[in-house]
N, C-alpha and C. Protein backbone atom coordinates (compact mmCIF):
# COMPACT_ATOMS: atom_id res chain seq x y z
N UNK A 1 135.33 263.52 131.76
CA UNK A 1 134.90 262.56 130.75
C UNK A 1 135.35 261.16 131.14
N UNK A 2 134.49 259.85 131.17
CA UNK A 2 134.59 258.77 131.14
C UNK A 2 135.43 258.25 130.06
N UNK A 3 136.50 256.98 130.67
CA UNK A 3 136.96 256.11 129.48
C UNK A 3 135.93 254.98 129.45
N UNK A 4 136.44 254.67 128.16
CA UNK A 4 135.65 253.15 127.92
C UNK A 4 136.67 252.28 127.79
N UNK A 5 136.50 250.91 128.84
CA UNK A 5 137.27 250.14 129.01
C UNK A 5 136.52 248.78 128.27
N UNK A 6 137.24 248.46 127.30
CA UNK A 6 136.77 247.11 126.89
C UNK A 6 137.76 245.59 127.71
N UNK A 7 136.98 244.79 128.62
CA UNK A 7 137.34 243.87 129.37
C UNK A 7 137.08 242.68 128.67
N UNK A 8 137.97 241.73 128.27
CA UNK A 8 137.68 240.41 127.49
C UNK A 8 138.52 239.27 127.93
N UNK A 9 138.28 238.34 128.81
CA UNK A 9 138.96 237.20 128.63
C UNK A 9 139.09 236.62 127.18
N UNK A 10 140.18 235.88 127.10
CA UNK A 10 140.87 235.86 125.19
C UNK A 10 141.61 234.40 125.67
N UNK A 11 141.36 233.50 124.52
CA UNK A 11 142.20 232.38 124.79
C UNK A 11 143.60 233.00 124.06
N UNK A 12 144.93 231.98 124.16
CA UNK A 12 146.12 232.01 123.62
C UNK A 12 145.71 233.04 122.26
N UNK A 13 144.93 232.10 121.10
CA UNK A 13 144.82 232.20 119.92
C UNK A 13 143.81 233.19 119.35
N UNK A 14 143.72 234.09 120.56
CA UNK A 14 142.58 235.22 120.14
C UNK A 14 141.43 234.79 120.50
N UNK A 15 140.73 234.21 120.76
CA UNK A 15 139.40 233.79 120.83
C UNK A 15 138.46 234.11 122.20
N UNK A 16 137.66 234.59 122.45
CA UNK A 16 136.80 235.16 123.68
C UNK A 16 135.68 233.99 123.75
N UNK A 17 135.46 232.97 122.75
CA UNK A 17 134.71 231.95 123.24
C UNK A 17 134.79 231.20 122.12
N UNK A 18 134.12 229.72 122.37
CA UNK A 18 134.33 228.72 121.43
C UNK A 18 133.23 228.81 120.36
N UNK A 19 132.90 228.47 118.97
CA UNK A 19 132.29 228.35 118.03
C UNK A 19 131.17 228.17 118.56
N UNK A 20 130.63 227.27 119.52
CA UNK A 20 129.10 227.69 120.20
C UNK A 20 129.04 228.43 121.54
N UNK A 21 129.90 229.61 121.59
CA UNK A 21 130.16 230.08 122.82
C UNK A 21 130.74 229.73 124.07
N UNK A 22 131.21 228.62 123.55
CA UNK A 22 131.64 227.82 125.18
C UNK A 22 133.03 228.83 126.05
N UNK A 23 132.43 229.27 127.28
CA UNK A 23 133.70 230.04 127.82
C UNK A 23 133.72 229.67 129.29
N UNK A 24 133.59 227.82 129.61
CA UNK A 24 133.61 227.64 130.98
C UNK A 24 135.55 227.73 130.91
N UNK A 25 136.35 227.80 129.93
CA UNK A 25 137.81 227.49 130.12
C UNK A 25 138.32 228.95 130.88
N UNK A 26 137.39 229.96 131.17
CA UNK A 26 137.59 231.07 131.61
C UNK A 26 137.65 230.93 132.68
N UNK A 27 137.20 230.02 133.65
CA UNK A 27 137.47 229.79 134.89
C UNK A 27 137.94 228.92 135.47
N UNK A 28 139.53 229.67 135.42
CA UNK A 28 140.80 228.68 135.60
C UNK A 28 140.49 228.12 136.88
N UNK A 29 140.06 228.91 138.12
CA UNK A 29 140.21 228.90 139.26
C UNK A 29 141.32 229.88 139.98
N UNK A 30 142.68 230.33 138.77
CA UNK A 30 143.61 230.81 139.36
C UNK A 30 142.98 232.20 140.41
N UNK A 31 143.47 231.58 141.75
CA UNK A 31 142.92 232.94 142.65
C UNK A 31 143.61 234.07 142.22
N UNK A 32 144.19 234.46 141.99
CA UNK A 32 145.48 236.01 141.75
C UNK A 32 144.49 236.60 140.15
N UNK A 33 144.55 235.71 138.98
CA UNK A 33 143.93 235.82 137.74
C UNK A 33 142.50 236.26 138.63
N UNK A 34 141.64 235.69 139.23
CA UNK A 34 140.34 236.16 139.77
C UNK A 34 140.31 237.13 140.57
N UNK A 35 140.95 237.58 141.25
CA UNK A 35 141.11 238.63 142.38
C UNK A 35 141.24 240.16 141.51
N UNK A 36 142.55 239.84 140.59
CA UNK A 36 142.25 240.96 139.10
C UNK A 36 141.85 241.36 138.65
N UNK A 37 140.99 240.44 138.44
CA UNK A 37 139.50 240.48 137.50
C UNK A 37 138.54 240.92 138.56
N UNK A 38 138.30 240.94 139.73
CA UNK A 38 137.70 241.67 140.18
C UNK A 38 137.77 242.88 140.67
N UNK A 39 139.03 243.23 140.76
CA UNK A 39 139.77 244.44 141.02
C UNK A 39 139.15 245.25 139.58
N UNK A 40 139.52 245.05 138.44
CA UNK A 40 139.07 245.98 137.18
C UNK A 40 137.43 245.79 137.00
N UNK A 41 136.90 244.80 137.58
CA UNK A 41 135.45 245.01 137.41
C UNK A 41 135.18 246.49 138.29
N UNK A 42 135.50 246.35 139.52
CA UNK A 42 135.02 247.07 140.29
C UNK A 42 135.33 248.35 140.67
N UNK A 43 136.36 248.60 139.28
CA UNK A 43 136.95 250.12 139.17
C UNK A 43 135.47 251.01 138.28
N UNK A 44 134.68 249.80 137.66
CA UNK A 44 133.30 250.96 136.82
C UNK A 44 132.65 251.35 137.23
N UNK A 45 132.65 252.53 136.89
CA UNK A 45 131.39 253.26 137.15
C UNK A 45 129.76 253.07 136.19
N UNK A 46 129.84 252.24 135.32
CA UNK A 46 128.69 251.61 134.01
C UNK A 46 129.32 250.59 133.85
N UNK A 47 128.51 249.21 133.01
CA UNK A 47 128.91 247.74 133.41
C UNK A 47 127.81 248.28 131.97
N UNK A 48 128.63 248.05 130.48
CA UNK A 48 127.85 247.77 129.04
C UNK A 48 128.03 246.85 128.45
N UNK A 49 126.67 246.46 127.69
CA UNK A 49 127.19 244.89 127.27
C UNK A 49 126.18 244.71 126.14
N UNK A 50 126.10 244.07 125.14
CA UNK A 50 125.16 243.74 123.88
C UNK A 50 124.32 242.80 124.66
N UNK A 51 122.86 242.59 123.53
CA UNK A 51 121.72 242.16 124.42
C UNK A 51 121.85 240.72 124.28
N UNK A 52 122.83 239.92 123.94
CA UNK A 52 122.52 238.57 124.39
C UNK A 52 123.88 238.09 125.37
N UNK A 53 124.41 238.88 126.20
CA UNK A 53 125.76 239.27 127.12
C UNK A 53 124.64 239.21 128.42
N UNK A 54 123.85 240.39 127.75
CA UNK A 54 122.68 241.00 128.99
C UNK A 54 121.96 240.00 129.44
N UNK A 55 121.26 239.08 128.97
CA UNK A 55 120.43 238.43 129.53
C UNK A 55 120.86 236.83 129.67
N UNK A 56 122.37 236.76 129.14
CA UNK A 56 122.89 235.76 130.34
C UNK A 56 123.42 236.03 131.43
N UNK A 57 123.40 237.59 131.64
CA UNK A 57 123.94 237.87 133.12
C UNK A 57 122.92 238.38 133.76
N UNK A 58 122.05 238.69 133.33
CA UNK A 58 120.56 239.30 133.99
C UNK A 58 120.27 237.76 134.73
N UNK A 59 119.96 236.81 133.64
CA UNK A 59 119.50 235.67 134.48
C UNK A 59 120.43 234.62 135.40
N UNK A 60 122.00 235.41 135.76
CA UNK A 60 123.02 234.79 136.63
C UNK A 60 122.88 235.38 138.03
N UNK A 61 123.79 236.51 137.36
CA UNK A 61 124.21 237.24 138.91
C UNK A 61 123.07 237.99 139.57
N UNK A 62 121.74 238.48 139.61
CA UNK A 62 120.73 238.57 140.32
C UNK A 62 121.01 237.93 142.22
N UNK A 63 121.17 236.56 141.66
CA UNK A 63 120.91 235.65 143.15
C UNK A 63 122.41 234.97 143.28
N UNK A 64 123.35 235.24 142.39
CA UNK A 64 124.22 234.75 142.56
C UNK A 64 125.05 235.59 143.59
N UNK A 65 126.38 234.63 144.31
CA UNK A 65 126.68 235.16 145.50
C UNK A 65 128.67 234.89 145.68
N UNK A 66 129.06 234.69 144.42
CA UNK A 66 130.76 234.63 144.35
C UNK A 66 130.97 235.95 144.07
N UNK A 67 132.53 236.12 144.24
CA UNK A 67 133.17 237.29 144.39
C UNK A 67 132.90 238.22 143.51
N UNK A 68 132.49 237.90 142.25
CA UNK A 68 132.06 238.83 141.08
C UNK A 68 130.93 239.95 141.22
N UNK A 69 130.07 239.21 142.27
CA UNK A 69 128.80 239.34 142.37
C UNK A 69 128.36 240.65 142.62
N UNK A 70 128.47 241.02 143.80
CA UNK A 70 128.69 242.66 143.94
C UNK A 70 129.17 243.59 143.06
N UNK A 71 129.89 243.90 142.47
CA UNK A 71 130.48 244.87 141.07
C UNK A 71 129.53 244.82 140.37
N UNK A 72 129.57 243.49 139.95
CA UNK A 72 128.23 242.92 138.58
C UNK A 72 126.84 243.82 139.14
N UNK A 73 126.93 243.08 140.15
CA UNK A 73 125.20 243.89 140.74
C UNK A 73 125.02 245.02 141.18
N UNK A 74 126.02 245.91 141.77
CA UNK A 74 125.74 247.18 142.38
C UNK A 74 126.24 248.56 141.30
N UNK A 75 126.81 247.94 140.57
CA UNK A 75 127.16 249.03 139.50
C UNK A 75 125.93 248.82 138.33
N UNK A 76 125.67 250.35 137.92
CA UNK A 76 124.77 250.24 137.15
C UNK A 76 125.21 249.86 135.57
N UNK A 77 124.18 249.81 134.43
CA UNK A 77 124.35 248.46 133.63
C UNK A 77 123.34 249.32 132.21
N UNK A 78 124.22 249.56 131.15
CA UNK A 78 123.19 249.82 130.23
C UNK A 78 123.46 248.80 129.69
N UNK A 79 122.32 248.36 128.30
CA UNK A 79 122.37 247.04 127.36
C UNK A 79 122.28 248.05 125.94
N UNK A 80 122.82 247.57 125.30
CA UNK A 80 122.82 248.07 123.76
C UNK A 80 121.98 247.38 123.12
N UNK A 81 120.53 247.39 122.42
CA UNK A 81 120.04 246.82 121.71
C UNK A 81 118.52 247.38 121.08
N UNK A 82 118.75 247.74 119.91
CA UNK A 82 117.72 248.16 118.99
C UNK A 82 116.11 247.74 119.23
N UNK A 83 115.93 246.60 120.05
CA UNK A 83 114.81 246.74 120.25
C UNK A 83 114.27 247.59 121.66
N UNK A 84 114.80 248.32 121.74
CA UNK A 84 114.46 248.97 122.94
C UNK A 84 113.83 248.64 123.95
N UNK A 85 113.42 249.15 124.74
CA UNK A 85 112.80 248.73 126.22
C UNK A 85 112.61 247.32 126.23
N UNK A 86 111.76 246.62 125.36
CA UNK A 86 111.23 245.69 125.36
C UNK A 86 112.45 244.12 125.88
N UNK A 87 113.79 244.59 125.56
CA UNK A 87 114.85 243.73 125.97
C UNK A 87 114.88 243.82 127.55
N UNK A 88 114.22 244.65 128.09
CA UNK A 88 114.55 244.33 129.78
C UNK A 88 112.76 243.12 129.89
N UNK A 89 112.10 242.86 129.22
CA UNK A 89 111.16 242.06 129.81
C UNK A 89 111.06 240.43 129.33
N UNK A 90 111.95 240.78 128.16
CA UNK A 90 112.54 239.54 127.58
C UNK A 90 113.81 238.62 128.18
N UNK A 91 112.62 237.98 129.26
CA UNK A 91 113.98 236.90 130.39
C UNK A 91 113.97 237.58 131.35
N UNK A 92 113.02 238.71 131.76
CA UNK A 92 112.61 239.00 133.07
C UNK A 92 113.97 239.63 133.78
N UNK A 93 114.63 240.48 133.51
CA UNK A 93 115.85 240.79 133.58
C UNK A 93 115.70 241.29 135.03
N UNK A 94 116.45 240.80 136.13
CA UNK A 94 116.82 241.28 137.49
C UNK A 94 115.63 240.12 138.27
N UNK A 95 115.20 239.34 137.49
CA UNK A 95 113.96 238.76 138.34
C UNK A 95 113.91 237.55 138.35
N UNK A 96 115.22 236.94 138.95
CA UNK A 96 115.80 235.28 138.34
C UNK A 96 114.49 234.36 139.08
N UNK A 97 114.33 233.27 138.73
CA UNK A 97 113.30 232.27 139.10
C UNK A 97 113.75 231.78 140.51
N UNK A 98 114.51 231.76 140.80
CA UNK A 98 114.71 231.26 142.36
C UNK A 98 116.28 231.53 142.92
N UNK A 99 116.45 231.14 144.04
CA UNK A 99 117.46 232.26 144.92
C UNK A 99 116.88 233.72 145.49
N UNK A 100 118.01 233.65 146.80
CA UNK A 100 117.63 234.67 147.40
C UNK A 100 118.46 236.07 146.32
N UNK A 101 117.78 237.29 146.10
CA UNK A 101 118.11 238.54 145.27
C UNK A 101 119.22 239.04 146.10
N UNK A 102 120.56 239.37 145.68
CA UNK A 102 121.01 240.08 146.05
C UNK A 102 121.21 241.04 146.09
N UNK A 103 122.08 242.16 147.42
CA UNK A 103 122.56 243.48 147.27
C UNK A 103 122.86 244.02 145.61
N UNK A 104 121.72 244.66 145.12
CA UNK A 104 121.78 245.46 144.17
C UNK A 104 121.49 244.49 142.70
N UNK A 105 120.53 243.53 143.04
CA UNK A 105 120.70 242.52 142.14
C UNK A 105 119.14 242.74 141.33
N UNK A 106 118.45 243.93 141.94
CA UNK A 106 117.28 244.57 141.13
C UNK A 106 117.66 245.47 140.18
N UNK A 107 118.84 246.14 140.49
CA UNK A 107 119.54 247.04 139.12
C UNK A 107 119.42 246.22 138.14
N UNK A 108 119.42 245.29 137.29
CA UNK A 108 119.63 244.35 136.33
C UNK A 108 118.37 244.90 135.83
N UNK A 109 116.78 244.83 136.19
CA UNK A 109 115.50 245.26 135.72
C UNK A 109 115.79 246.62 135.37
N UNK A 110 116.52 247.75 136.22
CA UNK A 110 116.64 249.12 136.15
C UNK A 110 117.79 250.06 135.09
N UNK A 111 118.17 248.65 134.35
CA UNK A 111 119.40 248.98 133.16
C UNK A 111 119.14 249.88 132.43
N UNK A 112 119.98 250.79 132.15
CA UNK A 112 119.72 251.52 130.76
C UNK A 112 119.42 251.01 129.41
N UNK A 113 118.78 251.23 128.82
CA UNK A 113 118.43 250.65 127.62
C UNK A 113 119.04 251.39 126.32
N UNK A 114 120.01 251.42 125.73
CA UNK A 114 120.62 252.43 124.64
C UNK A 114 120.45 251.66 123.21
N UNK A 115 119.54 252.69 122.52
CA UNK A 115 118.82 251.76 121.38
C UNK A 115 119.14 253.26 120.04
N UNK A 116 119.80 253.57 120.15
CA UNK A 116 120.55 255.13 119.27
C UNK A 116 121.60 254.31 118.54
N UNK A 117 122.23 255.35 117.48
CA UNK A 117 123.32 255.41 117.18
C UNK A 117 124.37 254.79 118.17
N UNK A 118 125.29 253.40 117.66
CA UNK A 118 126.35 253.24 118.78
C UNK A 118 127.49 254.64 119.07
N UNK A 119 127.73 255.39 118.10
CA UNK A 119 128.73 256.29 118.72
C UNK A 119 127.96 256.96 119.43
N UNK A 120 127.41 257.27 119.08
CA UNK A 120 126.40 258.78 119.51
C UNK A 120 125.74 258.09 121.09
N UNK A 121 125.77 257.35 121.37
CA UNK A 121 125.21 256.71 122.73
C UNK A 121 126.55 257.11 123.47
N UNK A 122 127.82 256.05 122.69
CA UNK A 122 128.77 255.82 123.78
C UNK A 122 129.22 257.26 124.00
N UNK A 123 129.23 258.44 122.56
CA UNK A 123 129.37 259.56 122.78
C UNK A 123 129.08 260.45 124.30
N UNK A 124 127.60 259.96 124.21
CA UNK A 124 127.22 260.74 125.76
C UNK A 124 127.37 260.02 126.72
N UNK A 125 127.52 258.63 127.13
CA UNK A 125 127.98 257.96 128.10
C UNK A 125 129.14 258.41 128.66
N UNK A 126 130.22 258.58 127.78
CA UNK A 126 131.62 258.97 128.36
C UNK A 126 131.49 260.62 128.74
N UNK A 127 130.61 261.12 127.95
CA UNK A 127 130.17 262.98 128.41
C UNK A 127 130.43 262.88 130.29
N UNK A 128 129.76 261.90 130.71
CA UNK A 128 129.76 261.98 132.24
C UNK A 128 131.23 262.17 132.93
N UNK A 129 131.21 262.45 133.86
CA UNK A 129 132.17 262.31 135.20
C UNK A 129 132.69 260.78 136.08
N UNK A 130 133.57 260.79 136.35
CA UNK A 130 133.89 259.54 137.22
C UNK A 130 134.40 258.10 136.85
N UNK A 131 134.21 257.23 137.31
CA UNK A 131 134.91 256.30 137.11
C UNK A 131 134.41 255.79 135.70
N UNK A 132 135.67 254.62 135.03
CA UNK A 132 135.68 254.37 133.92
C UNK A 132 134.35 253.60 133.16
N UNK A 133 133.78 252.98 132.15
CA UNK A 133 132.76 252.57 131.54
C UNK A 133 133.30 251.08 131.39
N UNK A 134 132.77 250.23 131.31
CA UNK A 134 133.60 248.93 131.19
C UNK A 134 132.48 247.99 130.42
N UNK A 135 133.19 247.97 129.37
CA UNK A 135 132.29 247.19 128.31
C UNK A 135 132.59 245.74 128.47
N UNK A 136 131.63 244.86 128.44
CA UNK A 136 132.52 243.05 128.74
C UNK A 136 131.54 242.14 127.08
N UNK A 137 131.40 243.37 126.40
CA UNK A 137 130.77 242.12 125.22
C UNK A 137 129.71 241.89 124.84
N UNK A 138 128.69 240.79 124.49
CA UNK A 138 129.70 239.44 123.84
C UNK A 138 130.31 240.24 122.76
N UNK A 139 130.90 239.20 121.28
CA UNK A 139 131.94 239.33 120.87
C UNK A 139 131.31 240.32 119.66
N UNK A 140 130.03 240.13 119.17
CA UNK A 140 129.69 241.25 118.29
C UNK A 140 129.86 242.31 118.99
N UNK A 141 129.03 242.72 119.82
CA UNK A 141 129.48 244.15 120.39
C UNK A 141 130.79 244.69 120.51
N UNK A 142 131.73 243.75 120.88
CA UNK A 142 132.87 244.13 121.22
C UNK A 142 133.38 244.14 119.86
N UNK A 143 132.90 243.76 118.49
CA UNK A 143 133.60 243.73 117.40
C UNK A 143 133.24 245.63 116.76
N UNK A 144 132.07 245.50 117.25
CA UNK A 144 131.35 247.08 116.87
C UNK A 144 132.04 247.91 117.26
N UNK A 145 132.15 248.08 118.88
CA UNK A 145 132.87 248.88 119.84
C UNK A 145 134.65 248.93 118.91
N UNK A 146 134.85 248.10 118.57
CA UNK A 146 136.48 248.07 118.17
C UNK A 146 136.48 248.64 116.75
N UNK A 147 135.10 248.44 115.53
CA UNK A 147 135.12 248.81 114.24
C UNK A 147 134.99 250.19 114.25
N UNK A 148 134.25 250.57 115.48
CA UNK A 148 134.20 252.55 115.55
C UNK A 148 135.32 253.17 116.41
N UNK A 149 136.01 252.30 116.72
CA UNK A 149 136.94 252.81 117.00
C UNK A 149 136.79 253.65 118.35
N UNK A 150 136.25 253.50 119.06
CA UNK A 150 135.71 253.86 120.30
C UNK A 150 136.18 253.39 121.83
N UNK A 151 137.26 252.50 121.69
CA UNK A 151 137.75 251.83 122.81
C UNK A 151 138.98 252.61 123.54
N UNK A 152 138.89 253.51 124.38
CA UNK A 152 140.23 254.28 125.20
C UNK A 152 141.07 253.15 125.81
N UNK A 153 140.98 251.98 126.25
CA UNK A 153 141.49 251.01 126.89
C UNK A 153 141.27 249.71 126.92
N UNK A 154 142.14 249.02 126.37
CA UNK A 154 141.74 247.08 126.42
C UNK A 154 142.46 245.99 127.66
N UNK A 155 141.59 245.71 127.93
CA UNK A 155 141.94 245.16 128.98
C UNK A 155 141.95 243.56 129.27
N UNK A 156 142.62 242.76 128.54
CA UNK A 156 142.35 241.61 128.42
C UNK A 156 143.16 240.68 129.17
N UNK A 157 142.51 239.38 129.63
CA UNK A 157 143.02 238.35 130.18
C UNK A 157 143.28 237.72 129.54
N UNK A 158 144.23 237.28 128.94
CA UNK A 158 144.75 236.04 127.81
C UNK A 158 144.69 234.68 128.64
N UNK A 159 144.56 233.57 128.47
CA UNK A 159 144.37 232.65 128.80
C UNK A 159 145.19 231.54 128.07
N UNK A 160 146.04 230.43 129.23
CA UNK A 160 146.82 229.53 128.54
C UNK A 160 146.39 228.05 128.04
N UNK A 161 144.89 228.37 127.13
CA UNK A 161 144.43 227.88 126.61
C UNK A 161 144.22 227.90 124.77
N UNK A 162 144.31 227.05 124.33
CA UNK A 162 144.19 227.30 122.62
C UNK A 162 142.93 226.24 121.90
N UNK A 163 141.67 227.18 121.37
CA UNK A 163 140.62 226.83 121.02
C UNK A 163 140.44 226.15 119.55
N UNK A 164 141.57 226.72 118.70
CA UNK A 164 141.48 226.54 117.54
C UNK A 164 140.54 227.14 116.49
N UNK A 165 139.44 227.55 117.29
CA UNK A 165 138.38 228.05 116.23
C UNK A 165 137.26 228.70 117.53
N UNK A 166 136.64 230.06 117.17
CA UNK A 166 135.78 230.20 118.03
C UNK A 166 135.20 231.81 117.76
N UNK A 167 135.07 232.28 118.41
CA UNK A 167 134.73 234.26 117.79
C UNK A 167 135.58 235.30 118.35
N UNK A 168 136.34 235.65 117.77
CA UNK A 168 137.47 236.73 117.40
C UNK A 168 136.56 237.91 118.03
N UNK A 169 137.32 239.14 117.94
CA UNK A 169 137.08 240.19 118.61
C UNK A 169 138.17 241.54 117.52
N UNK A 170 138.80 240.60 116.78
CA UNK A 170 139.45 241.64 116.07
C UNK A 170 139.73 241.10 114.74
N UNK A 171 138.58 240.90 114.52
CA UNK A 171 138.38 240.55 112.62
C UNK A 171 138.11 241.49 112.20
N UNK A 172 138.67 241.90 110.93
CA UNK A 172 137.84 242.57 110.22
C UNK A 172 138.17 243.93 110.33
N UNK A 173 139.05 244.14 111.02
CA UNK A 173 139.48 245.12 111.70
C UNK A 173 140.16 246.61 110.32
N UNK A 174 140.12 247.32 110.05
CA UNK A 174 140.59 247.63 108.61
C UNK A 174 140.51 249.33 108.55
N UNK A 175 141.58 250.61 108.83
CA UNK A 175 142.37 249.67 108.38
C UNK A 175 143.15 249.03 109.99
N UNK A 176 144.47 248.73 109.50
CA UNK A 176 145.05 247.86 110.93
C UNK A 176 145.40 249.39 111.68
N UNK A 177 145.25 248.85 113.17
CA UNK A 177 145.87 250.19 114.18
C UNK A 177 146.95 249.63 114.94
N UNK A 178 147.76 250.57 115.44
CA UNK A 178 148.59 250.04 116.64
C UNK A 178 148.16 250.17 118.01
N UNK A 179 148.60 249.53 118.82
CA UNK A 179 148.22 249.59 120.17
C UNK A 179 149.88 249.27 121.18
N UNK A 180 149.18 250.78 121.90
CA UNK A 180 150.24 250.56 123.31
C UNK A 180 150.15 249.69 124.54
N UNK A 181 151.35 248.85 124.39
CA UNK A 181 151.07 248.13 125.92
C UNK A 181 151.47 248.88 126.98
N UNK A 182 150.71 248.91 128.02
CA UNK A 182 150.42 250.00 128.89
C UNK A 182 151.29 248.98 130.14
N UNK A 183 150.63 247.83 130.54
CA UNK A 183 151.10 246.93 131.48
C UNK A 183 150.66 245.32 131.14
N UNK A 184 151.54 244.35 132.16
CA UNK A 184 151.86 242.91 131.79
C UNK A 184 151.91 242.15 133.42
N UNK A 185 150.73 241.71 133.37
CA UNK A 185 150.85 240.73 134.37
C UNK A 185 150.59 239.31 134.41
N UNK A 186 151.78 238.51 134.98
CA UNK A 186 151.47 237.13 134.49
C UNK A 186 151.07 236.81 135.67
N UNK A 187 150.09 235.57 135.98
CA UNK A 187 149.73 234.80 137.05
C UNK A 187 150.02 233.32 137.11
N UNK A 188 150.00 233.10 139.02
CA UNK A 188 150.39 231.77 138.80
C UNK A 188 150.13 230.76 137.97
N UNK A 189 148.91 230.28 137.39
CA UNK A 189 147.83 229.04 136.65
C UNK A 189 148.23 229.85 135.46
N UNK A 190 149.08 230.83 134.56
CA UNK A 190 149.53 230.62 133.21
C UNK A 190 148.63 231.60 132.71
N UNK A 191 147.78 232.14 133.46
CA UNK A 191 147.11 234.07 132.49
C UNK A 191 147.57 234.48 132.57
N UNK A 192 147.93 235.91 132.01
CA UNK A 192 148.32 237.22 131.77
C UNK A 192 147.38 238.06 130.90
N UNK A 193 147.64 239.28 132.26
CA UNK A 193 146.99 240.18 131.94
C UNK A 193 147.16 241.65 131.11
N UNK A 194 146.96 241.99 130.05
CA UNK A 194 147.47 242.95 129.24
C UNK A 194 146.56 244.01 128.83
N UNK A 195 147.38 245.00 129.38
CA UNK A 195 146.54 246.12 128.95
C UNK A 195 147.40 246.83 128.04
N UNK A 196 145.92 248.06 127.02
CA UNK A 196 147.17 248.59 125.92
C UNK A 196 145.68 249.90 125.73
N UNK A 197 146.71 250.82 124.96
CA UNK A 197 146.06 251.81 124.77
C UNK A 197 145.96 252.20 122.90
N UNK A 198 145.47 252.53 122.54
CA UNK A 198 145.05 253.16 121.07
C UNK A 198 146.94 254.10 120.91
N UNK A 199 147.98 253.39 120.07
CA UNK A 199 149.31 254.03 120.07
C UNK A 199 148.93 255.63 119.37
């Protein structure tokens, strides 16, 4: 059986992006913080994400060519979203307007489409064998994924940044749970990385 890993860069103050989404503060540059982050991308075996996550990365990493790029593109990719199929033709998903396509950067068109019950999907997703499931968001999904209680592992990059206001990931939350910290890594440029498990 698959875990589901929920992956979230998080400012100081909780926040995974600013009040109109703004999350360029996510890219510190710190190489060690990035190297990490690609290390846990590239432990999945499924890359899940809600449908407006999906089709800002459908229309990125296709032709894009930084270190992320490969994981993102060669691991396969369901999208969560009720309108079914019809979300892979909306923004032409895997079929960016210009750049050369990269290694595995047509998987993006070839996504799973999971338009069911959210447990009952992630239910049979994790049914499989092998490496872990790695959910990256955006922040509704990840609020869903956390309200059913469905997350085996959190995996977040905290960031030594403070937004003041922006979209949470653990509102609402009810009732409250505990969580185990599993491990703690700080990096040079002031992230740390924390993982924790369901106590």
């Amino acid at each position: 059986m698959r875990e589901l890993i929920l992956k979230m860069s998080m400012s100081l103050d909780g926040f995974v992006a600013g009040p109109a989404g703004e999350v360029e503060w996510m890219f510190s540059g710190d190489p060690e913080a990035i190297a990490w982050s690609v290390a846990a991308v590239s432990k999945a075996s499924l890359h899940i994400m809600g449908s407006r996550t999906f089709h800002d990365m459908a229309a990125y990493w296709p032709t894009a060519t930084g270190v992320f790029a490969p994981p993102m593109n060669q691991i396969p990719k369901a999208v969560f979203s009720k309108r079914g199929l019809t979300i892979l033709d909306e923004g032409n998903a895997g079929r960016a307007p210009s750049g050369t396509l990269q290694p595995g950067g047509e998987s993006w068109s070839e996504t799973y489409v999971a338009s069911g019950d959210l447990a009952g999907e992630i239910a049979s997703l994790k049914a499989g064998d092998g490496m872990p499931i790695i959910a990256h968001g955006g922040a509704t999904f990840a609020r869903s994924l956390i309200a059913e209680d469905l997350i085996d592992q959190y995996v977040l990059l905290v960031h030594p940044v403070v937004l003041g206001k922006g979209m949470p990931i653990f509102s609402g939350v009810a009732p409250s749970r505990r969580l185990k910290l599993i491990s703690a890594t700080a990096f040079p440029g002031g992230s740390v990385a924390q993982i924790y498990r369901p106590a």
